[in-house]
Protein backbone atom coordinates (compact mmCIF):
# COMPACT_ATOMS: atom_id res chain seq x y z
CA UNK A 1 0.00 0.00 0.00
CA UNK A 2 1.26 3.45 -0.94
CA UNK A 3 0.17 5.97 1.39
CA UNK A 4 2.51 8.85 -0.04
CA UNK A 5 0.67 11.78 -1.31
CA UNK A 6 0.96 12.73 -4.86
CA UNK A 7 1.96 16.11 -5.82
CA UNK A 8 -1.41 17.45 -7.72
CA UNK A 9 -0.13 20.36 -9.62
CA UNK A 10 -2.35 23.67 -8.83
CA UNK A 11 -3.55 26.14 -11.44
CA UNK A 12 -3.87 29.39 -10.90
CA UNK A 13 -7.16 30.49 -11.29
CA UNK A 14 -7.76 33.73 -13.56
CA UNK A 15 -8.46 36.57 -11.15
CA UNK A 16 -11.71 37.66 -12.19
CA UNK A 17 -13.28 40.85 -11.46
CA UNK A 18 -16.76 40.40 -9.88
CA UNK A 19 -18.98 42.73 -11.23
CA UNK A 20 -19.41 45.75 -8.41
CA UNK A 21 -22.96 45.81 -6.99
CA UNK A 22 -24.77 48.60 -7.47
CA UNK A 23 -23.87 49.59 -3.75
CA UNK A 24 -26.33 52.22 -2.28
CA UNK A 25 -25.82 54.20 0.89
CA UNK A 26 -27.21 52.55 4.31
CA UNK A 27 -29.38 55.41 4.98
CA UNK A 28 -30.88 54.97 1.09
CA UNK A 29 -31.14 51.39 2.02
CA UNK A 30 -32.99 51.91 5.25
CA UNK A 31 -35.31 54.61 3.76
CA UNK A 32 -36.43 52.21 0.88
CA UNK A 33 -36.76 49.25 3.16
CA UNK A 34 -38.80 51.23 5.57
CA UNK A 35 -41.09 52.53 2.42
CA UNK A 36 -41.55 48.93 1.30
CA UNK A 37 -43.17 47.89 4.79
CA UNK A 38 -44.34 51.19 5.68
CA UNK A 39 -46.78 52.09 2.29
CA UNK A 40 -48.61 48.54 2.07
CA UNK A 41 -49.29 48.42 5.89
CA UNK A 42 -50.81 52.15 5.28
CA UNK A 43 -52.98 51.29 2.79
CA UNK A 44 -54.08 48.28 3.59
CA UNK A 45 -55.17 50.15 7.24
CA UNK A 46 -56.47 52.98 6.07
CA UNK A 47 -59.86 52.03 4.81
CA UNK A 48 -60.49 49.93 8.18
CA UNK A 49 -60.02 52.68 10.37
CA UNK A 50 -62.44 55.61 11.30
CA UNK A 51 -61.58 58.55 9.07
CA UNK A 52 -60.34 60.83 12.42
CA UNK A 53 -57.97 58.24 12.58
CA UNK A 54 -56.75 57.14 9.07
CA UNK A 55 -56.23 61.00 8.48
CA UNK A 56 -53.21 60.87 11.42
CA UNK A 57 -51.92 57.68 9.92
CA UNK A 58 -51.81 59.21 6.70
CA UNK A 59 -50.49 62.47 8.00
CA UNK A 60 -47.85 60.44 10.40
CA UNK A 61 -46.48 58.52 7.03
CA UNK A 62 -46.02 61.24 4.94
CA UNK A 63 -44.08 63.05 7.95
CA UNK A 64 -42.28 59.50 8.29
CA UNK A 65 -41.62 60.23 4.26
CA UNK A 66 -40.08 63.29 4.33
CA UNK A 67 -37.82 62.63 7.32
CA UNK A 68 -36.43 59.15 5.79
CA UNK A 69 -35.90 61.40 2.77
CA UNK A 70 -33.50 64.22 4.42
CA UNK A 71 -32.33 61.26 6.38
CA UNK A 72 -30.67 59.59 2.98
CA UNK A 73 -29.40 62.74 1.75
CA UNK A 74 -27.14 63.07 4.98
CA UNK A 75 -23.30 62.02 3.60
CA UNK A 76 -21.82 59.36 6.60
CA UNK A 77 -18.46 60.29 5.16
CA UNK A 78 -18.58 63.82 5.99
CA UNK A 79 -19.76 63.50 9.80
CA UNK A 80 -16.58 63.05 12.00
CA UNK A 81 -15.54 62.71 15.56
CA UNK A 82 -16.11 66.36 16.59
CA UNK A 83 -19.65 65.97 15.34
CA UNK A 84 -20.63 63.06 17.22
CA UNK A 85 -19.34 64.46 20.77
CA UNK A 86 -22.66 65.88 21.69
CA UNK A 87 -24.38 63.00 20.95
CA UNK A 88 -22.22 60.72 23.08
CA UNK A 89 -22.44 63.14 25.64
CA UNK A 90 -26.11 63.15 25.83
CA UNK A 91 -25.92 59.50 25.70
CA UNK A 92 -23.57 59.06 28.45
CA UNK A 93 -25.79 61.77 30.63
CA UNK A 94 -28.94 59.73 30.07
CA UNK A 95 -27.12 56.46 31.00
CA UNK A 96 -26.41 58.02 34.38
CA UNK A 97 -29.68 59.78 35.04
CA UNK A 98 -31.73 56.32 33.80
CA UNK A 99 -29.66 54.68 36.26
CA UNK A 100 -30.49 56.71 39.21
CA UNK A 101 -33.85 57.44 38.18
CA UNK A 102 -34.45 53.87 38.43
CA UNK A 103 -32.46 53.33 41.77
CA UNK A 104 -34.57 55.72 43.09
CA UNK A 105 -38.10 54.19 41.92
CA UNK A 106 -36.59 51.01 43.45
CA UNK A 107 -35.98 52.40 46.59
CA UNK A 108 -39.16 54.14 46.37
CA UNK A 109 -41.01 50.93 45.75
CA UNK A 110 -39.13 49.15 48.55
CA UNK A 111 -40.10 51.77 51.10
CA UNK A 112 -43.73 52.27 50.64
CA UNK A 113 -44.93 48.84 49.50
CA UNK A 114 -42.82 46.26 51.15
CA UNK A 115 -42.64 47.14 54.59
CA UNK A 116 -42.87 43.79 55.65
CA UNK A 117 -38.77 43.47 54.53
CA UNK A 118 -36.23 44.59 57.01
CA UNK A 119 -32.83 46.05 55.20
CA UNK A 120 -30.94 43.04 54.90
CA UNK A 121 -34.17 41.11 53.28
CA UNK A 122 -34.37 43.50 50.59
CA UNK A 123 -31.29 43.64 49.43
CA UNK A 124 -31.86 39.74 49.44
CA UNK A 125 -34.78 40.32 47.52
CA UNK A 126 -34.06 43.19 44.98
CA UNK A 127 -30.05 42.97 44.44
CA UNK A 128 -30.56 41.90 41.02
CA UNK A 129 -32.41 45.33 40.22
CA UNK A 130 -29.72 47.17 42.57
CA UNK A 131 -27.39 45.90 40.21
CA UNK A 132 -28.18 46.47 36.94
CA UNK A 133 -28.95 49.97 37.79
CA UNK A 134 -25.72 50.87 39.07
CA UNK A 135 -23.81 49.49 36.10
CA UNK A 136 -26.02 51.44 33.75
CA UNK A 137 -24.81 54.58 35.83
CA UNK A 138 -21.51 53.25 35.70
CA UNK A 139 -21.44 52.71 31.69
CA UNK A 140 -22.45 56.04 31.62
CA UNK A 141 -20.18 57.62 33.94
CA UNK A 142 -16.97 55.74 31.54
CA UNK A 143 -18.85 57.17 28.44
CA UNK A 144 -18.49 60.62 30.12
CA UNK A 145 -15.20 59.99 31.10
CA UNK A 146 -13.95 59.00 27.78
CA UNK A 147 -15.14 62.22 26.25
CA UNK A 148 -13.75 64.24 28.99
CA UNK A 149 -10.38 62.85 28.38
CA UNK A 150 -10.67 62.78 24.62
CA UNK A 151 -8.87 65.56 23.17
CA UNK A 152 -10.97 68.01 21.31
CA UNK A 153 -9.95 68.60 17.58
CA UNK A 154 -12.18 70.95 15.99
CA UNK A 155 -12.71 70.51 12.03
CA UNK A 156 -10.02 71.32 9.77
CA UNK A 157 -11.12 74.58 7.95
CA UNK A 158 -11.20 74.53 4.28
CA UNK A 159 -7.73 75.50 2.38
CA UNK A 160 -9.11 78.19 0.83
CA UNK A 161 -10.09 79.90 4.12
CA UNK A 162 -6.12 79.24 4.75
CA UNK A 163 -5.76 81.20 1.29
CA UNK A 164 -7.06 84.39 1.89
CA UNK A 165 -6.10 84.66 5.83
CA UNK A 166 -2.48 84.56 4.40
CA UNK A 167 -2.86 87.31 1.51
């Protein structure tokens, strides 16, 4: 029995170009997909409902329309780091105030309607709940303190602004 391997020779394949997909932007992408679930659930709804009601339906998809639509024409490319701060700040801020918010309804809710638990037996009881609401305050405290420590580069000014502030 020969169990030695032959040596298969290998071809090299011809590297072929696929043909590029007609790749759209994901904001395009969502704004059609949304169209194509939103439109037929409209109008199939809208003669079953009272006319009050299909009139905000009709009035809340056309709003829903012309949103999607400035939505798409937004360029991903051109947003950057310096734009996005706010919005991670905001984020980070409503981490923290969710957090407590919720600690606070806890404790709220373990005060006034289970008396019956000492301390101890809540914490037993509810330190699941304690839990998840102090790491949601802690996620949003490092999300604040990541921006804080992030340095802050503003947007490079065009070159031709550079132009005339040296003539």
């Amino acid at each position: 029995m020969d169990f030695e391997g032959k040596a298969t020779s290998t071809t090299a394949t011809d590297n072929m170009e696929l043909p590029s997909a007609n790749t759209r932007k994901p904001l395009v992408l969502l704004r059609d997909t949304e169209a194509l679930l939103r439109r037929p659930a409209v109008e199939t709804l809208l003669p079953i409902l009272p006319p009050k009601l299909s009139n905000k339906l009709q009035t809340a998809s056309s709003l829903a329309e012309e949103s999607l639509k400035e939505l798409a024409e937004i360029n991903l490319e051109e947003i950057g780091d310096f734009d996005l701060r706010p919005a991670r700040i905001r984020v980070g801020l409503s981490f923290v105030g969710f957090g407590a918010l919720m600690i606070l309804i806890l404790l709220l809710h373990l005060k006034t309607l289970n008396l019956q638990f000492s301390t101890v037996e809540q914490m037993q009881q509810f330190w699941y709940q304690y839990v998840w609401f102090v790491c949601l305050g802690v996620a949003g405290m490092f999300i604040l303190g990541r921006e804080a420590m992030r340095p802050i580069r503003k947007p490079r000014k065009l070159q031709r602004d550079n132009i005339y502030k040296q003539r």
